[in-house]
N, C-alpha and C. Protein backbone atom coordinates (compact mmCIF):
# COMPACT_ATOMS: atom_id res chain seq x y z
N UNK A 1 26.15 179.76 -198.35
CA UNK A 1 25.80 178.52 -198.99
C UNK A 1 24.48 178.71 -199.72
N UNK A 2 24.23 178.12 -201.15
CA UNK A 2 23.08 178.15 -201.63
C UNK A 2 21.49 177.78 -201.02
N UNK A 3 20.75 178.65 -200.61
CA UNK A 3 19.24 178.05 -200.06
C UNK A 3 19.30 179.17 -198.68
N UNK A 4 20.63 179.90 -197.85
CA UNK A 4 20.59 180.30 -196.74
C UNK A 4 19.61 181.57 -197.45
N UNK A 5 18.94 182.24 -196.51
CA UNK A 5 18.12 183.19 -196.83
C UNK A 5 17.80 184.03 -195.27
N UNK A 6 17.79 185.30 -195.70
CA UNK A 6 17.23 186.13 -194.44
C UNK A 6 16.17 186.81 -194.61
N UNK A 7 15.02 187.12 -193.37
CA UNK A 7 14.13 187.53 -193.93
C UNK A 7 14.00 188.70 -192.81
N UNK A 8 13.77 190.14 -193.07
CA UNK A 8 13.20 191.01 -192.08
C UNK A 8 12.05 191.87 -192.62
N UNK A 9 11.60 192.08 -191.10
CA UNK A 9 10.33 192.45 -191.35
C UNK A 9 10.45 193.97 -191.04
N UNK A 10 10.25 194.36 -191.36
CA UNK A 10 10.21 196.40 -191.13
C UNK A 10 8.82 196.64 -191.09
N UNK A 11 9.03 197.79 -189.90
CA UNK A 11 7.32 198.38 -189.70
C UNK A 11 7.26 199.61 -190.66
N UNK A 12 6.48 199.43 -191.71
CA UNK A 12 6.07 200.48 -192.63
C UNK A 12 5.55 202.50 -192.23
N UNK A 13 5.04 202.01 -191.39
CA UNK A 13 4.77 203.21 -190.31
C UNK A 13 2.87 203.24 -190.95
N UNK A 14 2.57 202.71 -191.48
CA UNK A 14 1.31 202.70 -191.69
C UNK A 14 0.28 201.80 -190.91
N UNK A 15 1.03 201.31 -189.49
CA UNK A 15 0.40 200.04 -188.96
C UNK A 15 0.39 198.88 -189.79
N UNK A 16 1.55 198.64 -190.54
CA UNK A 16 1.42 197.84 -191.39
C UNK A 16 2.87 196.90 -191.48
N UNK A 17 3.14 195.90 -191.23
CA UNK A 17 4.64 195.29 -191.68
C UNK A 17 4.82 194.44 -193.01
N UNK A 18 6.20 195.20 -193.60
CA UNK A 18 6.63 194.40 -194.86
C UNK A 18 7.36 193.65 -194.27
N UNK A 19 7.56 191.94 -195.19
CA UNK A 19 8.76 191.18 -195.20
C UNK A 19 9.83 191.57 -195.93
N UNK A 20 11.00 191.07 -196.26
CA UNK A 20 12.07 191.57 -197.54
C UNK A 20 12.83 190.02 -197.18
N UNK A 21 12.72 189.71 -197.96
CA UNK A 21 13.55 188.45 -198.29
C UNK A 21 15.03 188.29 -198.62
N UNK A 22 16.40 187.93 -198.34
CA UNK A 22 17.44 187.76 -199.54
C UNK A 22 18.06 186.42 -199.24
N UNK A 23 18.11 185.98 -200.83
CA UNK A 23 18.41 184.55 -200.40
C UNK A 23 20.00 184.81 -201.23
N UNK A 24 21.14 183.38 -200.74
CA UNK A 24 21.86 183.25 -201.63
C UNK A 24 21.44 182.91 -202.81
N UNK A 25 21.59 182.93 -203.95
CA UNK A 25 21.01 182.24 -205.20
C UNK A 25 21.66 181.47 -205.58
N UNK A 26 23.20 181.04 -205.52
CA UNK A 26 23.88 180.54 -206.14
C UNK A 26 24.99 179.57 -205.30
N UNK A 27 25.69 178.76 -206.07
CA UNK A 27 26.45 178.18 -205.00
C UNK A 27 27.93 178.73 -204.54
N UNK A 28 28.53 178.66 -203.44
CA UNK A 28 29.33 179.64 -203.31
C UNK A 28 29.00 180.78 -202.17
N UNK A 29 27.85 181.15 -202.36
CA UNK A 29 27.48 182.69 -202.19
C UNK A 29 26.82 182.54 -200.97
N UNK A 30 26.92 183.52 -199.74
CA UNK A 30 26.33 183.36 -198.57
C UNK A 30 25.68 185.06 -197.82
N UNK A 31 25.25 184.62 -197.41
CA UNK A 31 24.03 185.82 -196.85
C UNK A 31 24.54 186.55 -195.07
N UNK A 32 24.94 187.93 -195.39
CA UNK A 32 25.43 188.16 -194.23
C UNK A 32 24.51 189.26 -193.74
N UNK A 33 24.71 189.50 -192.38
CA UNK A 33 23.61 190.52 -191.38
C UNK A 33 24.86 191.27 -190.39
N UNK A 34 24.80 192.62 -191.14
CA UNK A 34 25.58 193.41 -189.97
C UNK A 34 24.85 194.90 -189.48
N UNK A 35 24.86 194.86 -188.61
CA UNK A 35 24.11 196.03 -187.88
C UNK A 35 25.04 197.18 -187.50
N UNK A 36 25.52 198.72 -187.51
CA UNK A 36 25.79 199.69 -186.85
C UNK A 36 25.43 200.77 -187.46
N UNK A 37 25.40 202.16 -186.74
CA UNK A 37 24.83 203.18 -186.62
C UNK A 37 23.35 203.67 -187.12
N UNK A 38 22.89 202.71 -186.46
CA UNK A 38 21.04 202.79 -186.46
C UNK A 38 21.27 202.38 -187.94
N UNK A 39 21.63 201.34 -188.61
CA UNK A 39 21.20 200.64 -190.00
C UNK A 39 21.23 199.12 -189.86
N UNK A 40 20.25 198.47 -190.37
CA UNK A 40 20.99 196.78 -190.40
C UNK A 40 20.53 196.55 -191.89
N UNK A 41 21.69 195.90 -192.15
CA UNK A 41 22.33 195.52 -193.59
C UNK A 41 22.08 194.46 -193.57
N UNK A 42 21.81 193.63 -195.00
CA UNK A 42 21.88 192.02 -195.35
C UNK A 42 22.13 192.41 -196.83
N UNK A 43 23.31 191.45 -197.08
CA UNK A 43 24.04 191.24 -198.11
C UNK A 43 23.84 190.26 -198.97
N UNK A 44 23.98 189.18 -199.67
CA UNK A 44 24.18 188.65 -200.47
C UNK A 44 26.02 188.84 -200.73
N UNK A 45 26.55 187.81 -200.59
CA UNK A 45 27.69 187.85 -201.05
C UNK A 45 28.50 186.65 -201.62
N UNK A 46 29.57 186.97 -202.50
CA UNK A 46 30.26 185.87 -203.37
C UNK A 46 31.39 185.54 -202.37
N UNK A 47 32.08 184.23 -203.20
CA UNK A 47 33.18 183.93 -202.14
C UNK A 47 34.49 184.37 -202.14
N UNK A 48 34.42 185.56 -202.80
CA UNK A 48 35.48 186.93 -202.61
C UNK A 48 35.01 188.18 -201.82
N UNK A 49 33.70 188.08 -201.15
CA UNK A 49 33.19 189.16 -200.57
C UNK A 49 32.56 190.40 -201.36
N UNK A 50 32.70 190.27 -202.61
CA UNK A 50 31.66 191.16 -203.15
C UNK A 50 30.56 191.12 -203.28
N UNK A 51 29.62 192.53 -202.83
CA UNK A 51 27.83 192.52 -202.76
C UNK A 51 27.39 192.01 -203.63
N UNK A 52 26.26 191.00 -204.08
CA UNK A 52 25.41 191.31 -204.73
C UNK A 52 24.34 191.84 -205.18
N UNK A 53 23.78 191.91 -203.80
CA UNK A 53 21.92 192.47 -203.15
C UNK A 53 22.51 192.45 -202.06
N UNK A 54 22.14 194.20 -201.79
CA UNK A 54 21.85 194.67 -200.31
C UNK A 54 20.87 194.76 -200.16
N UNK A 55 20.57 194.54 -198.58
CA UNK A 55 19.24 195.30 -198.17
C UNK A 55 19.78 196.08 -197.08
N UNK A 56 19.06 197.46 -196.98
CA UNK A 56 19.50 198.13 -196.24
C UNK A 56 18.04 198.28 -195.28
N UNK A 57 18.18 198.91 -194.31
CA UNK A 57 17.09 199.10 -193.53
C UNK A 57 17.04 200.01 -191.98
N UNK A 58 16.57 200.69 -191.58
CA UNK A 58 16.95 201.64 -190.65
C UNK A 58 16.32 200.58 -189.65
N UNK A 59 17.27 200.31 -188.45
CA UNK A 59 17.15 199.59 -187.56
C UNK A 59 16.21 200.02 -186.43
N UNK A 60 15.80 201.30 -186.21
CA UNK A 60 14.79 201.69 -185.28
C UNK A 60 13.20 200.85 -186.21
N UNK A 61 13.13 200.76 -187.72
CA UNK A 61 11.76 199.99 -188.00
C UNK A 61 12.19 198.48 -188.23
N UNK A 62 12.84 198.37 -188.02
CA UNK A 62 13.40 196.45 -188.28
C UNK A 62 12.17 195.97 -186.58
N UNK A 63 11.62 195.16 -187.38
CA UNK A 63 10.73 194.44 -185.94
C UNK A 63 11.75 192.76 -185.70
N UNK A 64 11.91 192.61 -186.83
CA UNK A 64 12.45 191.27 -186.90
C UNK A 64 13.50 190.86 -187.74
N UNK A 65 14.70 190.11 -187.78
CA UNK A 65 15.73 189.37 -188.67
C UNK A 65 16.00 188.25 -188.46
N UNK A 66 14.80 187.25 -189.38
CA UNK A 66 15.06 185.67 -189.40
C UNK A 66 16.25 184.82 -189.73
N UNK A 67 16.97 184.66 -189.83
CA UNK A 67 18.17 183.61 -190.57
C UNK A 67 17.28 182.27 -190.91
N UNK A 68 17.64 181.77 -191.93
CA UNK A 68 17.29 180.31 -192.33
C UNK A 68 18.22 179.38 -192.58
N UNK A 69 19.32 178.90 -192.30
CA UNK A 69 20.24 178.42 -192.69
C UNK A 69 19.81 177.07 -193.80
N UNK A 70 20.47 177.06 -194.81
CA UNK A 70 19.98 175.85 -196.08
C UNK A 70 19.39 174.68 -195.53
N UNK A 71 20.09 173.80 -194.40
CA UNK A 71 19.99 173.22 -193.68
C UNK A 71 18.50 172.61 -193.10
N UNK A 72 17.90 173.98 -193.07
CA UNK A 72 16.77 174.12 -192.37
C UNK A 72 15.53 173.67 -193.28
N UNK A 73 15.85 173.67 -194.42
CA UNK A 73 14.37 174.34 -195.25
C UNK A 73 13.96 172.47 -195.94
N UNK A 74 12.72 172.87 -195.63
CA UNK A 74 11.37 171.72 -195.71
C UNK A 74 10.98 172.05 -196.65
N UNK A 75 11.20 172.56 -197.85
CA UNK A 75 10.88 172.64 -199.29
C UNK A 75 11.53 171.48 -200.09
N UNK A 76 12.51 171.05 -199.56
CA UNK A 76 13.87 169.97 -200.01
C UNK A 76 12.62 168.74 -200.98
N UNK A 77 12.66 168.48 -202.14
CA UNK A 77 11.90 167.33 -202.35
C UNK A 77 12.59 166.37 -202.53
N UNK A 78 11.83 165.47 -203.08
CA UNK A 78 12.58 163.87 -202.59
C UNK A 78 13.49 163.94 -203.24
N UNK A 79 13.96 163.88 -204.31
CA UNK A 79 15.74 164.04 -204.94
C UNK A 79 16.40 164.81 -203.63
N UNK A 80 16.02 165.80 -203.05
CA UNK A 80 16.65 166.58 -202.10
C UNK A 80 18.10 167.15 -202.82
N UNK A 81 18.81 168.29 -202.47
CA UNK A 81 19.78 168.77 -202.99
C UNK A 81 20.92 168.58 -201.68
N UNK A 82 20.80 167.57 -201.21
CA UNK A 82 22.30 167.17 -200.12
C UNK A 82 22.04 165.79 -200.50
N UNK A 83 23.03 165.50 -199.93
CA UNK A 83 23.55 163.91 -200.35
C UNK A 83 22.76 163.60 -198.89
N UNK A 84 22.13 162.23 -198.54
CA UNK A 84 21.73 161.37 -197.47
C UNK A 84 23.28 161.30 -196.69
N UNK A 85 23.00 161.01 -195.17
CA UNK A 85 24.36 160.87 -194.43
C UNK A 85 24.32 159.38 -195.02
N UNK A 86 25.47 159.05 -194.88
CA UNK A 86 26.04 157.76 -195.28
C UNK A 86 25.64 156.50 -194.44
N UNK A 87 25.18 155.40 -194.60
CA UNK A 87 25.10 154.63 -193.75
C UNK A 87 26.04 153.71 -194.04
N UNK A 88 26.78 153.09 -192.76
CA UNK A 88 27.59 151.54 -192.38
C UNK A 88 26.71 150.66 -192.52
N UNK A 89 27.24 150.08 -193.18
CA UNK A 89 26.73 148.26 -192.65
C UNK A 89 27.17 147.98 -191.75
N UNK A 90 26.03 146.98 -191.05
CA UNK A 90 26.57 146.61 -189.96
C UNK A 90 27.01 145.11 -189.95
N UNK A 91 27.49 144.61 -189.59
CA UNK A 91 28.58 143.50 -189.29
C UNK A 91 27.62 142.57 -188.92
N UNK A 92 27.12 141.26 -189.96
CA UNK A 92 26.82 140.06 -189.48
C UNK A 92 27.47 139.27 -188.61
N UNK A 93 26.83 138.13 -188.02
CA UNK A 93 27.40 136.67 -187.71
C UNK A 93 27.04 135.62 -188.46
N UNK A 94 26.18 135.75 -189.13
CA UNK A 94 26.11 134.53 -190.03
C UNK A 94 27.02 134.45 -191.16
């Protein structure tokens, strides 16, 4: 979904940690994290499953892999990009 984003942090080996960011950019497109043989991957992908942006990363320096789901993010300004949940009226007696 547009806004999901992952973020990991890799230890540089210099006593030092980078972030690496990948967000979906677009709508449609969602952000996946798969890990095996000492690598963890984050994708960027369309809604046919093709890559757009990998990140690759050797999993012995990965310190961290955030998920953000769209959902989450407090950047949203007041237009906001979701619709408000809907409210009922509620049922007078007068």
């Amino acid at each position: 979904m547009k806004g999901d984003r992952v973020e990991v942090v890799v230890d540089t080996g210099a006593g030092a940690a980078q972030t690496f960011e990948i967000e979906a950019t677009k709508a449609g497109r969602r952000v996946d994290v798969s890990t095996g043989r000492g690598v963890v991957e984050v994708a960027e992908l369309t809604r046919t499953g093709q890559q757009v942006r990998v990140g690759r990363f050797m999993a012995a320096r990965v310190i961290a892999v955030v998920e953000h789901p769209a959902g989450d993010l407090e950047d949203i300004g007041a237009a906001g990009r979701r619709r408000a949940p809907r409210v009922e009226q509620e049922e007078t007696l007068l």
